[in-house]
PDB file of N, CA and C in Angstrom:
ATOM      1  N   UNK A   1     -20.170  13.635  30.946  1.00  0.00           N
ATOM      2  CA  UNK A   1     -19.096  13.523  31.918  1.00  0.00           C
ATOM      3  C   UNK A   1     -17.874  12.839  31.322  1.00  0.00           C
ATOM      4  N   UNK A   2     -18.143  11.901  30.390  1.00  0.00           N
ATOM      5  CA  UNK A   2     -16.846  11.002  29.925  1.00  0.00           C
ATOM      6  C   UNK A   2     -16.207  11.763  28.985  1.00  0.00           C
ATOM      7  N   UNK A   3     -16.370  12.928  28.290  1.00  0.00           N
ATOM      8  CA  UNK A   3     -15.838  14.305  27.933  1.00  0.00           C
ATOM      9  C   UNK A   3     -14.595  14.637  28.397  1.00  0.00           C
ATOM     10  N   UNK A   4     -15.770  15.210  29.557  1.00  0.00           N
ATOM     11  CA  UNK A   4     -15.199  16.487  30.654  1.00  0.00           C
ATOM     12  C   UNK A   4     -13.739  15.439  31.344  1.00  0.00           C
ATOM     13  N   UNK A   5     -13.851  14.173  31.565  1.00  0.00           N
ATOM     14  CA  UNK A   5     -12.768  13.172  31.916  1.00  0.00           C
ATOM     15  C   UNK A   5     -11.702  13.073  31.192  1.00  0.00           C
ATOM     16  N   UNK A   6     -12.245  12.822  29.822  1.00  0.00           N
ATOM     17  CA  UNK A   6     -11.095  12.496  28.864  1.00  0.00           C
ATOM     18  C   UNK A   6     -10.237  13.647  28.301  1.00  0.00           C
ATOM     19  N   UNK A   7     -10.930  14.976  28.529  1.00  0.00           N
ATOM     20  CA  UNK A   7     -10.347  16.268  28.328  1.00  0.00           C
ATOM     21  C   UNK A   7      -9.470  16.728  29.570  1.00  0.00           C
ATOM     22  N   UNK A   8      -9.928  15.927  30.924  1.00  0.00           N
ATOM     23  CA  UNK A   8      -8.757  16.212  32.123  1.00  0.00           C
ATOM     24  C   UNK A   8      -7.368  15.164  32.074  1.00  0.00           C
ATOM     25  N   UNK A   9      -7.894  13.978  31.145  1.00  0.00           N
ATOM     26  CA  UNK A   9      -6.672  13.217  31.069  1.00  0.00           C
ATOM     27  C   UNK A   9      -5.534  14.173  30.225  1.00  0.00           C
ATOM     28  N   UNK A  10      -6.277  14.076  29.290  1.00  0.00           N
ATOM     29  CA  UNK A  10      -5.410  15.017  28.088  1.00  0.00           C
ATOM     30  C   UNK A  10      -4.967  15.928  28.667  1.00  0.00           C
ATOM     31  N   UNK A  11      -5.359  16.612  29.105  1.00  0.00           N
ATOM     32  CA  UNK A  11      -4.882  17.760  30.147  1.00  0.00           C
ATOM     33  C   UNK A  11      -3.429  17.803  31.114  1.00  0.00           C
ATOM     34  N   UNK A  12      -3.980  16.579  31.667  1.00  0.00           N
ATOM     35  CA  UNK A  12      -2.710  16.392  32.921  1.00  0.00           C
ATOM     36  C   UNK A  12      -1.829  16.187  32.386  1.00  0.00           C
ATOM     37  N   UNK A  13      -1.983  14.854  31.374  1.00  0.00           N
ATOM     38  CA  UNK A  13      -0.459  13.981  30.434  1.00  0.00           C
ATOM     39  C   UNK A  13       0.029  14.810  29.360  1.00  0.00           C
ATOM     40  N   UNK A  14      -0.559  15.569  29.371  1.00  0.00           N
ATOM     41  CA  UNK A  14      -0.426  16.404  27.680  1.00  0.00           C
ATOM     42  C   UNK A  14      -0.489  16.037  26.589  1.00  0.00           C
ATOM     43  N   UNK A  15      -1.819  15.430  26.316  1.00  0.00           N
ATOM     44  CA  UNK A  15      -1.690  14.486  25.269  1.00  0.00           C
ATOM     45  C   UNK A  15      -2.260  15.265  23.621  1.00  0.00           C
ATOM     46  N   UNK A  16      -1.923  15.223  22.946  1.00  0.00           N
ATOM     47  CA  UNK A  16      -2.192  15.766  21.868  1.00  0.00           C
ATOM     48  C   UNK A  16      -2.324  14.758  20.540  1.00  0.00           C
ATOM     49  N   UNK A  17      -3.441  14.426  20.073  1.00  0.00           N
ATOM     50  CA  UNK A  17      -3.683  13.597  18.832  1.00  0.00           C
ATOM     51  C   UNK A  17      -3.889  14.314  17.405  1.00  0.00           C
ATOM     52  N   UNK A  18      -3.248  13.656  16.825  1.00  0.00           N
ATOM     53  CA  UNK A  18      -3.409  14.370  15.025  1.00  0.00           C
ATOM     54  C   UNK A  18      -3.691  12.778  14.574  1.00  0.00           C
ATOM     55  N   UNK A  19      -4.690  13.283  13.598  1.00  0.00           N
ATOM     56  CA  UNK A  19      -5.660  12.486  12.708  1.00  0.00           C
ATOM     57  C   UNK A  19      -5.549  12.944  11.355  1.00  0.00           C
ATOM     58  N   UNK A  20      -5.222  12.403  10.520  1.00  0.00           N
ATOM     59  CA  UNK A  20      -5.810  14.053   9.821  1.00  0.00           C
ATOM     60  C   UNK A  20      -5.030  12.790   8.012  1.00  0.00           C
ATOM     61  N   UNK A  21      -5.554  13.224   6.593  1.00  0.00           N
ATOM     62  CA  UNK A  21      -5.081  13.062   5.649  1.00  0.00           C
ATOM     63  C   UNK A  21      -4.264  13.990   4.823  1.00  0.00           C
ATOM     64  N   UNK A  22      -3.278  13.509   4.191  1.00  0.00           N
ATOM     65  CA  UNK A  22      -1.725  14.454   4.547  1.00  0.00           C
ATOM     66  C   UNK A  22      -1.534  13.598   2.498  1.00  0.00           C
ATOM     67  N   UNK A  23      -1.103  15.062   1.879  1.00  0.00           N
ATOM     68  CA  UNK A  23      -1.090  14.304   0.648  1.00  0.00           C
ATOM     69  C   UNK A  23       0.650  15.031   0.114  1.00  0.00           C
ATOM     70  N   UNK A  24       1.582  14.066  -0.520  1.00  0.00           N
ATOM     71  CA  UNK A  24       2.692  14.354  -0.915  1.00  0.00           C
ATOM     72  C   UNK A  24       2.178  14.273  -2.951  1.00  0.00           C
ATOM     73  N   UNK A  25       3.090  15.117  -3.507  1.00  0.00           N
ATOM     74  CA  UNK A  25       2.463  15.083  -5.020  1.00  0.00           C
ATOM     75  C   UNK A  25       4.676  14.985  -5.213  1.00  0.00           C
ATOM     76  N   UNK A  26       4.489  14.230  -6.664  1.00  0.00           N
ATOM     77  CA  UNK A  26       5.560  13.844  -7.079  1.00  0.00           C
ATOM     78  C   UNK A  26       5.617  14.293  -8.657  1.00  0.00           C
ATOM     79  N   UNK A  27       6.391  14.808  -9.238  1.00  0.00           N
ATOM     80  CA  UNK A  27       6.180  15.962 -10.600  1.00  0.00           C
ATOM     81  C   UNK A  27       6.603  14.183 -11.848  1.00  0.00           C
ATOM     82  N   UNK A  28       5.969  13.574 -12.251  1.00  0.00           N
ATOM     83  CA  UNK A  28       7.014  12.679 -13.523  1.00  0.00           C
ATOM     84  C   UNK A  28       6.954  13.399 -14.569  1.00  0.00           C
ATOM     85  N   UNK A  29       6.383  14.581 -15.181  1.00  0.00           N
ATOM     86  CA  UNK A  29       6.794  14.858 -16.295  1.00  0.00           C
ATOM     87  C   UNK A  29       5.951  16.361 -16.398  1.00  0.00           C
ATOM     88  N   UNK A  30       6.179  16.744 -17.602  1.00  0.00           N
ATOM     89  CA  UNK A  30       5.725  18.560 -16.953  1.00  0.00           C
ATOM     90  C   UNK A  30       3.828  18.768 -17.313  1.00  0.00           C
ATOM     91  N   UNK A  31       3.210  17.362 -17.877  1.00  0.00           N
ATOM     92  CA  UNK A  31       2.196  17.250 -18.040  1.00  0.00           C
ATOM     93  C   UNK A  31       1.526  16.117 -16.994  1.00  0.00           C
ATOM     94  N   UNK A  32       2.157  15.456 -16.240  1.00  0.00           N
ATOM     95  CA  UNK A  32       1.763  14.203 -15.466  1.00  0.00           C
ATOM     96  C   UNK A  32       2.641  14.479 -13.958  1.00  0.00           C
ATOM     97  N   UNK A  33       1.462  14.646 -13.117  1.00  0.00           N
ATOM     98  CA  UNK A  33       1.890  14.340 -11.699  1.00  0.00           C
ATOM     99  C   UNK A  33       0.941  13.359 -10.672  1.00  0.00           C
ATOM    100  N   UNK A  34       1.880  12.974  -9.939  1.00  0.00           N
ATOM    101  CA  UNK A  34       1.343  11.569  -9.189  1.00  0.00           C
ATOM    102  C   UNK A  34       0.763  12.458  -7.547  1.00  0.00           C
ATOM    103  N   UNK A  35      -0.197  12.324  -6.972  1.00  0.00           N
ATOM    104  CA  UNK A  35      -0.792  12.936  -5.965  1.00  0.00           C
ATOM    105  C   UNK A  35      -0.922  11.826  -4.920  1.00  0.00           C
ATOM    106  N   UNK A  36      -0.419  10.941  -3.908  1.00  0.00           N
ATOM    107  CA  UNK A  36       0.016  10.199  -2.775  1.00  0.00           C
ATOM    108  C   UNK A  36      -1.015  10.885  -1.861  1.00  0.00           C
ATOM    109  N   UNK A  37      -2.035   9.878  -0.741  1.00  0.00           N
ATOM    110  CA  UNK A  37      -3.024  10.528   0.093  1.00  0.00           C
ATOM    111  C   UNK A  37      -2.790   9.255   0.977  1.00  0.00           C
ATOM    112  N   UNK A  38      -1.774  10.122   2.498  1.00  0.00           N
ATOM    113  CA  UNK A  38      -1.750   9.285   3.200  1.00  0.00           C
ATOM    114  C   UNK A  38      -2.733   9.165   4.360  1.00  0.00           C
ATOM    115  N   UNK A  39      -3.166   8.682   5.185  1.00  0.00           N
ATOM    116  CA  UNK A  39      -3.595   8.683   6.594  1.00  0.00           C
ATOM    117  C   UNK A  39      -2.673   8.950   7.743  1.00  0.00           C
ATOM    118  N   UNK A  40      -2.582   9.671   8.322  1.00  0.00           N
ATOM    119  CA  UNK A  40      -1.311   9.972   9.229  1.00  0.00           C
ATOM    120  C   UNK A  40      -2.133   9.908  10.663  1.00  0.00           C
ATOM    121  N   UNK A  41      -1.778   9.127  12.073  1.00  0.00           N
ATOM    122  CA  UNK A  41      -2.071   9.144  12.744  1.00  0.00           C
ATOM    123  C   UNK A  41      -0.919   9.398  14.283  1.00  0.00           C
ATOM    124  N   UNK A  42      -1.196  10.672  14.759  1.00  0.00           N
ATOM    125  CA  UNK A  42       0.033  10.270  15.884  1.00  0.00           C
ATOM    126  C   UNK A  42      -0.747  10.825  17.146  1.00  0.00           C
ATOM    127  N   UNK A  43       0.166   9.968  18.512  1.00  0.00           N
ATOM    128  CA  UNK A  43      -0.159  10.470  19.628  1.00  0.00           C
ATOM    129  C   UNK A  43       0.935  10.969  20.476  1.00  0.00           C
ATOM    130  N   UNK A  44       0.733  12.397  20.869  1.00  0.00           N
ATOM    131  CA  UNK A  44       2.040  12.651  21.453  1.00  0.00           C
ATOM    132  C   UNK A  44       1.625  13.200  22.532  1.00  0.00           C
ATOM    133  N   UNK A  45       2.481  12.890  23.916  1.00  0.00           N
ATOM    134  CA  UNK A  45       2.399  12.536  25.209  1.00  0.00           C
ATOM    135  C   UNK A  45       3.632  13.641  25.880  1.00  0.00           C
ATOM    136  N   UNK A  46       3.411  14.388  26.051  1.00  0.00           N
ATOM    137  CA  UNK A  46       4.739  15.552  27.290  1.00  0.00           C
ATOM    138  C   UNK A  46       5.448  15.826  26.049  1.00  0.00           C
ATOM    139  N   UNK A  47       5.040  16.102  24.516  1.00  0.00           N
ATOM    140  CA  UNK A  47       5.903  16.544  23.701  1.00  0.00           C
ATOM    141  C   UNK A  47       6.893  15.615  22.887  1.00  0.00           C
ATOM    142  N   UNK A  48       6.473  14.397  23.000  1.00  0.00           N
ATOM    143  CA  UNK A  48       7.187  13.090  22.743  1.00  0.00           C
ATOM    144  C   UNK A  48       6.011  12.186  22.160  1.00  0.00           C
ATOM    145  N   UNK A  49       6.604  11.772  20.801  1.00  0.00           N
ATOM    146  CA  UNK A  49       6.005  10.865  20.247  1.00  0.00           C
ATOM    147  C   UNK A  49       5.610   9.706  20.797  1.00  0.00           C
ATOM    148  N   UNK A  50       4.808   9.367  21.246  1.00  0.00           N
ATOM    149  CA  UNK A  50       4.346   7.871  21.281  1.00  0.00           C
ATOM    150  C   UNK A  50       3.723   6.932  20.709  1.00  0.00           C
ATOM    151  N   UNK A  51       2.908   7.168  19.423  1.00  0.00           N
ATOM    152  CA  UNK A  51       2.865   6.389  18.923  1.00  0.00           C
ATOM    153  C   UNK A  51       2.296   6.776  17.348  1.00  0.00           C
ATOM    154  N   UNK A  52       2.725   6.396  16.574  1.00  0.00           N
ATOM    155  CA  UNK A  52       2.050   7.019  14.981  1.00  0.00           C
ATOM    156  C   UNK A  52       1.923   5.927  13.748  1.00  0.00           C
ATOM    157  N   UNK A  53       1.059   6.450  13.346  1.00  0.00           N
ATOM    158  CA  UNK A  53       0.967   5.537  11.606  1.00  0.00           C
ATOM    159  C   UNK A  53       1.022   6.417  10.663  1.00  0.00           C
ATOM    160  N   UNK A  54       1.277   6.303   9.414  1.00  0.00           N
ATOM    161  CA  UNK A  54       1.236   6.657   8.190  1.00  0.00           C
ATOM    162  C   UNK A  54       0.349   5.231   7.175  1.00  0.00           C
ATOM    163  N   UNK A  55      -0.358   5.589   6.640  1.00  0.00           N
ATOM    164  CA  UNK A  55      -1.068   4.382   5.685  1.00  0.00           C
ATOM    165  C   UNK A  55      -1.417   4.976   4.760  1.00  0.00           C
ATOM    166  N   UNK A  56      -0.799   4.483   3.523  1.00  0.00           N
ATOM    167  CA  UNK A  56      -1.330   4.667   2.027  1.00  0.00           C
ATOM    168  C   UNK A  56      -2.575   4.389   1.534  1.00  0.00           C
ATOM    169  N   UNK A  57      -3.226   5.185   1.437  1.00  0.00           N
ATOM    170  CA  UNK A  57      -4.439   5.345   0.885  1.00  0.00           C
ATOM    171  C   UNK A  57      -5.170   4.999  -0.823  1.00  0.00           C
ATOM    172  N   UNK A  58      -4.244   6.195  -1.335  1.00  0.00           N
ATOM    173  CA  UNK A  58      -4.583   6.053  -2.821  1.00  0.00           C
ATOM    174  C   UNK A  58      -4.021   7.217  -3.218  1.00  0.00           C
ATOM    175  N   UNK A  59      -3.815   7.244  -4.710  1.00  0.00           N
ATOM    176  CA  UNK A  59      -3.102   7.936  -5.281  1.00  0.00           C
ATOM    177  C   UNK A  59      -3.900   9.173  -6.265  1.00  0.00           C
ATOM    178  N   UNK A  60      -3.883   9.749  -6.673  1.00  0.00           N
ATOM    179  CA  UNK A  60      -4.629  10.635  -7.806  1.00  0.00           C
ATOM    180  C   UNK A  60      -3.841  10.681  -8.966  1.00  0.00           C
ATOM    181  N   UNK A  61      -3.874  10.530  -9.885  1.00  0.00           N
ATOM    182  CA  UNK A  61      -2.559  10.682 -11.432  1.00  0.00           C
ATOM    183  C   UNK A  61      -3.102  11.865 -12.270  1.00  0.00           C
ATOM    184  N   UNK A  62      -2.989  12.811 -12.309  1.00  0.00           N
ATOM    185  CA  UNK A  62      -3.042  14.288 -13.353  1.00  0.00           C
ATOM    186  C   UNK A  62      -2.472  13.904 -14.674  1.00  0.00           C
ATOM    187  N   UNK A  63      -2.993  13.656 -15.516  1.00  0.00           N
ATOM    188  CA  UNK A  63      -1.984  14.044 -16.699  1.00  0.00           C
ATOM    189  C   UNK A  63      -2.932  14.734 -17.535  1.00  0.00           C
ATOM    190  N   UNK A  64      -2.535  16.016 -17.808  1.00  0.00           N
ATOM    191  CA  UNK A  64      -3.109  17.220 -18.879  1.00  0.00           C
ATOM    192  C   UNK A  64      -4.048  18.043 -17.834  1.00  0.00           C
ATOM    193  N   UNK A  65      -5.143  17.558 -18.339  1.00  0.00           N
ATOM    194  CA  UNK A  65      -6.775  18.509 -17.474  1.00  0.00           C
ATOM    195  C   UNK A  65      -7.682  17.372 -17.018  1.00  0.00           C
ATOM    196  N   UNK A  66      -6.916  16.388 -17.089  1.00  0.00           N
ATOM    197  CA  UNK A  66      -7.371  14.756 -16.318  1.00  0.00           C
ATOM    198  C   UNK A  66      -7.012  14.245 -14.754  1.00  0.00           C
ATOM    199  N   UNK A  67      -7.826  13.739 -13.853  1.00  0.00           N
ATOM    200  CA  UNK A  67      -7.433  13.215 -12.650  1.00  0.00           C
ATOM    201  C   UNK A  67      -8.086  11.901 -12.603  1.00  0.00           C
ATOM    202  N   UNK A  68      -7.439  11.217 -11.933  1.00  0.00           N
ATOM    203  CA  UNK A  68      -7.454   9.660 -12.315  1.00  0.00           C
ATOM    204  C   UNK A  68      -7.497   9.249 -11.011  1.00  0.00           C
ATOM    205  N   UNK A  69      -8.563   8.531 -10.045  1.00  0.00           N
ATOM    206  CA  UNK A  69      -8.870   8.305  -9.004  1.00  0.00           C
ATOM    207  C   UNK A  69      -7.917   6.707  -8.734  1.00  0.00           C
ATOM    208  N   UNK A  70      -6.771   6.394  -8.092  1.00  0.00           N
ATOM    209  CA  UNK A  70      -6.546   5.149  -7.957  1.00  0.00           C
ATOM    210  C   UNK A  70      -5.807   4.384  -6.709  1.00  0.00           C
ATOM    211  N   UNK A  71      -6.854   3.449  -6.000  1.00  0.00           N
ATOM    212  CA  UNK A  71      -6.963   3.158  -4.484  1.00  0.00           C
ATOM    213  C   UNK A  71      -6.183   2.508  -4.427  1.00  0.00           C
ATOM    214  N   UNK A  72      -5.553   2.229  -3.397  1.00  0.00           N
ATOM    215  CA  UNK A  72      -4.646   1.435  -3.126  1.00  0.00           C
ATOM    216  C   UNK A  72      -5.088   0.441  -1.688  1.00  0.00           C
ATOM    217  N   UNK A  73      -4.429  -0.842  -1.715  1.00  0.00           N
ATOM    218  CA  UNK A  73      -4.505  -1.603  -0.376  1.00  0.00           C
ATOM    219  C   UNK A  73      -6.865  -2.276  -0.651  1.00  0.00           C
ATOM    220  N   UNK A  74      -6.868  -2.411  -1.971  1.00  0.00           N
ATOM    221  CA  UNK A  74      -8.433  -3.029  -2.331  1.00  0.00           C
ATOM    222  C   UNK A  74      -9.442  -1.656  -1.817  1.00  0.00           C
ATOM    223  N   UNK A  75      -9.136  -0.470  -1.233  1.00  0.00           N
ATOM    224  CA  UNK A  75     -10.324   0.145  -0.364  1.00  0.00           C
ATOM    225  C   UNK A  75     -10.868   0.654  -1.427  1.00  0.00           C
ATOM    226  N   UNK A  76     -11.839   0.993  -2.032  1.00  0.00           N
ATOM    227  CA  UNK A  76     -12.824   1.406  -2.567  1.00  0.00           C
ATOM    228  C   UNK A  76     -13.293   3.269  -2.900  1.00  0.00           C
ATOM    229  N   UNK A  77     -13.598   4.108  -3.839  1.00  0.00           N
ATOM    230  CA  UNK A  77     -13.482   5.204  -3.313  1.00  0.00           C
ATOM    231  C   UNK A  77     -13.695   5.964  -2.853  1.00  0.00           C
ATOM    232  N   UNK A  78     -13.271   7.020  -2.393  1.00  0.00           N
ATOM    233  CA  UNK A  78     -13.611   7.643  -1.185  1.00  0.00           C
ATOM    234  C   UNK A  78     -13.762   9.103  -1.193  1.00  0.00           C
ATOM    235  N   UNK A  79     -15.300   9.330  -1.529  1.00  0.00           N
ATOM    236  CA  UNK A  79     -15.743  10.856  -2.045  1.00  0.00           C
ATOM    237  C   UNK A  79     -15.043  12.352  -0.799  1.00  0.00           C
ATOM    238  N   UNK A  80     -14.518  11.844   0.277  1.00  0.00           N
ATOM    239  CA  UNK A  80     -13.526  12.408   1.212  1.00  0.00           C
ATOM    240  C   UNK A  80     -12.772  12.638   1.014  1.00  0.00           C
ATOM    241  N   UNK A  81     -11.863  11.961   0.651  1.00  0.00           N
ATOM    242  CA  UNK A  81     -10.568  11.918  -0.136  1.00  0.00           C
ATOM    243  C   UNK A  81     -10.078  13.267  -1.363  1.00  0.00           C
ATOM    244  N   UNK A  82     -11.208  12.608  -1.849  1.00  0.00           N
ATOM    245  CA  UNK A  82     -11.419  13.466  -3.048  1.00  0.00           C
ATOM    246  C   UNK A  82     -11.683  15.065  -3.136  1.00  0.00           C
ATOM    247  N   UNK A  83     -12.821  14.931  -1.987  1.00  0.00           N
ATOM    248  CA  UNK A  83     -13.116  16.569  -1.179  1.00  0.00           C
ATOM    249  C   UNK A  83     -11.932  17.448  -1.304  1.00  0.00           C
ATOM    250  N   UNK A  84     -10.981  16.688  -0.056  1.00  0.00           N
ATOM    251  CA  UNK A  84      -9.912  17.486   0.320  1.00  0.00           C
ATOM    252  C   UNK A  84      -9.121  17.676  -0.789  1.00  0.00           C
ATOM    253  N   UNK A  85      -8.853  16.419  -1.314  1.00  0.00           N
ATOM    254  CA  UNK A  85      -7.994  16.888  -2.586  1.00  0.00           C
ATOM    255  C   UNK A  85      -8.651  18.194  -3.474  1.00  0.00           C
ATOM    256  N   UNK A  86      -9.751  18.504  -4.015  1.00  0.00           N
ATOM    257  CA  UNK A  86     -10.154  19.572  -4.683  1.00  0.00           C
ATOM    258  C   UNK A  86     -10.099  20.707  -3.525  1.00  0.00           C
ATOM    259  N   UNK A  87     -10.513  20.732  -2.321  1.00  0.00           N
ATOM    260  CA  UNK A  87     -10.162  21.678  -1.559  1.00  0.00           C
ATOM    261  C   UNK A  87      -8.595  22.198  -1.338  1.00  0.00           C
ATOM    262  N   UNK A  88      -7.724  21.321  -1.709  1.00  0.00           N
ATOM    263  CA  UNK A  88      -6.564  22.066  -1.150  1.00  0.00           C
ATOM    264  C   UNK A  88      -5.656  22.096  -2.355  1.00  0.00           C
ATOM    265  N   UNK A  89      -6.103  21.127  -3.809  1.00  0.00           N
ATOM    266  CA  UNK A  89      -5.429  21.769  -5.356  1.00  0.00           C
ATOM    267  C   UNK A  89      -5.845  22.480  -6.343  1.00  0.00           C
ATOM    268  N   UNK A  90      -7.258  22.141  -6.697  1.00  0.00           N
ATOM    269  CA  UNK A  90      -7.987  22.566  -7.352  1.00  0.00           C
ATOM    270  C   UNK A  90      -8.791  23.967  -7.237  1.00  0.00           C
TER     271      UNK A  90
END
């Protein structure tokens, strides 16, 4: 039942949530690129933002036929992370 509730809230207010890890890549040289893996969180309400995060995660560094796993903010790593990254470059 607490579902079927929380799917009529969403419903009425129009609420729409994105969750989701969102990666920007930055070119430094034509053998070395920097791969950025953020956390992006937003809630949007009648089509209007209400509330969002972005949080830096960790980075990936390419240089040649090398990837270089490197966390940021102490977190530890994160075989998820990593998933998606080979799912959506590799």
């Amino acid at each position: 039942m607490a579902d079927n509730f929380e799917e009529m809230i969403n419903d009425i207010f129009e609420i729409k949530t994105i969750d989701q890890i969102q990666f920007k890549s930055i070119d430094i040289s034509e053998d070395k690129t920097i791969y950025f893996a953020f956390h992006e969180s937003q809630k949007i309400m009648f089509g209007k933002l209400t509330s969002g995060t972005v949080q830096p995660l960790c980075f990936i560094l390419k240089m040649g036929d090398e990837y270089h796993y490197c966390p940021l903010n102490k977190k530890k790593f994160d075989k998820g992370i990593v998933k998606q990254f080979v799912d959506t470059y590799c």
